[in-house]
C-alpha atoms as a PDB file:
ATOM      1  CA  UNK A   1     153.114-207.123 220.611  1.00  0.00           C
ATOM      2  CA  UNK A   2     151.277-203.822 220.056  1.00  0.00           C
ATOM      3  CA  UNK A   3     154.405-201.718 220.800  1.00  0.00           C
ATOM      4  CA  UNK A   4     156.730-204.508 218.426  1.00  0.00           C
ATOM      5  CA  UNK A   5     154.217-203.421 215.460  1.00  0.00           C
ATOM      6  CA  UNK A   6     153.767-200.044 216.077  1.00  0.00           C
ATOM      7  CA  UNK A   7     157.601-199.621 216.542  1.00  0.00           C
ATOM      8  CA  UNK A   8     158.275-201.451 213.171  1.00  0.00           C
ATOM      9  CA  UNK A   9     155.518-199.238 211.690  1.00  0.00           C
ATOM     10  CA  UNK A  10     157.347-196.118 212.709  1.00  0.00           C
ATOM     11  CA  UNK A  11     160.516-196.835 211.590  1.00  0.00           C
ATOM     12  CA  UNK A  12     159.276-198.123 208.073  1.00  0.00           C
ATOM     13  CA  UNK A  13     157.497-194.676 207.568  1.00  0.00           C
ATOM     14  CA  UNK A  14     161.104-192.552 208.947  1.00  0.00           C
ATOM     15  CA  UNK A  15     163.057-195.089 206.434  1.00  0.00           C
ATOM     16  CA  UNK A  16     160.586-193.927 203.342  1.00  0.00           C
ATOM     17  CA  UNK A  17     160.381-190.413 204.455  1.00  0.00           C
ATOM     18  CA  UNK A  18     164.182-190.208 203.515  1.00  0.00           C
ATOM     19  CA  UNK A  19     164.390-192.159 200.217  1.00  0.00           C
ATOM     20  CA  UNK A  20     163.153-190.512 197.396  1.00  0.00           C
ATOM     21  CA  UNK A  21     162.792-191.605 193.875  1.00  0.00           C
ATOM     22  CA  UNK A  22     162.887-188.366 192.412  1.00  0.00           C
ATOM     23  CA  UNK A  23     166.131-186.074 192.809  1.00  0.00           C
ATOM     24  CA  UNK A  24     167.409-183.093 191.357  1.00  0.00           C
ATOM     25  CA  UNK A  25     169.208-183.161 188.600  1.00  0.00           C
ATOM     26  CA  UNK A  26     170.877-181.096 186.324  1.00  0.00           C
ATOM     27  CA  UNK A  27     173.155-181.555 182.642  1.00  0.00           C
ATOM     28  CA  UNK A  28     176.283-179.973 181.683  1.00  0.00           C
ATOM     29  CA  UNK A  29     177.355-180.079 178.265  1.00  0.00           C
ATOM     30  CA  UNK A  30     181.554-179.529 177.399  1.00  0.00           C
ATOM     31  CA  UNK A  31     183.234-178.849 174.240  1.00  0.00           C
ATOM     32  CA  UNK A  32     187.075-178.944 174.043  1.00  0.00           C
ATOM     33  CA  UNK A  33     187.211-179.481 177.892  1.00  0.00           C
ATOM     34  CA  UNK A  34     184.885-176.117 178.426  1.00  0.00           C
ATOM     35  CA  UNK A  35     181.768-175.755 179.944  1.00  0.00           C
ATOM     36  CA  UNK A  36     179.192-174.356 176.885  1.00  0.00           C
ATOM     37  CA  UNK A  37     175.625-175.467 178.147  1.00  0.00           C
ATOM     38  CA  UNK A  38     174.436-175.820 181.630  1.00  0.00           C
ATOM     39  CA  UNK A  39     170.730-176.946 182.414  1.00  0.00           C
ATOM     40  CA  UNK A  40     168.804-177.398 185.571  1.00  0.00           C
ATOM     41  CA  UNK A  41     166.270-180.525 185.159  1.00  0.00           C
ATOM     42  CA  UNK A  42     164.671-180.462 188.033  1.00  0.00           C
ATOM     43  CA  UNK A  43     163.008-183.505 190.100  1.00  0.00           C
ATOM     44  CA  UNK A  44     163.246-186.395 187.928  1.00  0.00           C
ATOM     45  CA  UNK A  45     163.397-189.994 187.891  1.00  0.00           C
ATOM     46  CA  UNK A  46     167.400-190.901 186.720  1.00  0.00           C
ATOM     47  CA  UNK A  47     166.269-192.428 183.422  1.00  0.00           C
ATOM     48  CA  UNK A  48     164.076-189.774 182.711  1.00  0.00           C
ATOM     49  CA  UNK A  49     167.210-187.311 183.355  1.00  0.00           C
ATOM     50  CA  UNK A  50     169.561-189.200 181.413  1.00  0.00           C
ATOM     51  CA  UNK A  51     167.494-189.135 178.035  1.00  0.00           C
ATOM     52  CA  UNK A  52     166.133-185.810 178.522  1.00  0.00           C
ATOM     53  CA  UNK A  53     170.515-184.279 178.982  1.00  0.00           C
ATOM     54  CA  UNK A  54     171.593-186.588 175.988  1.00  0.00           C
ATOM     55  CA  UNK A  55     168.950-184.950 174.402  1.00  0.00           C
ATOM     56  CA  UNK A  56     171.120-182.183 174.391  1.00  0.00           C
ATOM     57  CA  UNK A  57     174.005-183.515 172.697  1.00  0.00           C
ATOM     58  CA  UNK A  58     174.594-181.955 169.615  1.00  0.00           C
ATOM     59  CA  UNK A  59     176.459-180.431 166.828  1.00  0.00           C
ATOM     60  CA  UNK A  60     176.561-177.065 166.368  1.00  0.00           C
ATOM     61  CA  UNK A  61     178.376-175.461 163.490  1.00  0.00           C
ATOM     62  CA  UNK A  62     181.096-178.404 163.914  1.00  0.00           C
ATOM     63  CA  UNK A  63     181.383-178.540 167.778  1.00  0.00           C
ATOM     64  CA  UNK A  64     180.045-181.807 169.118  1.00  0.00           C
ATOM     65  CA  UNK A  65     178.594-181.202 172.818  1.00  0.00           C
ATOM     66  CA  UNK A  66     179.025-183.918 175.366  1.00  0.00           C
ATOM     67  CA  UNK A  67     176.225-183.633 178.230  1.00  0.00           C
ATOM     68  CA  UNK A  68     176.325-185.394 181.316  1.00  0.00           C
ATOM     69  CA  UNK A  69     174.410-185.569 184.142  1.00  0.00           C
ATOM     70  CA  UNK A  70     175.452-184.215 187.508  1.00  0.00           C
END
């Protein structure tokens, strides 16, 4: 029973070891097809990523920027 447990144990703490909740992420923003704005984020949670790269959608001087995460 000892080894069962301690064997269930180990494999729980290798199966959380490789799952992370933070990743790397970075945003790209395009205008007309072209790359104009590239940003690394860094670790983040996805949500966190996602508003923080929309964040840099914009209009500039009549160009509207599309950024997406990738």
């Amino acid at each position: 029973m000892r080894k069962v447990t301690l064997t269930v144990i180990i494999i729980l703490f290798c199966s959380f070891s490789f799952v992370s909740c933070e990743k790397e992420y970075h945003c790209g923003c395009t205008f007309n097809g072209s790359v104009v704005y590239t940003k690394d984020l860094g670790y983040q949670y996805k949500t966190n990523a996602k508003n923080t790269c929309t964040g840099y959608d914009t209009v500039v001087t009549g160009e509207v920027w599309n950024c997406v995460l990738y």
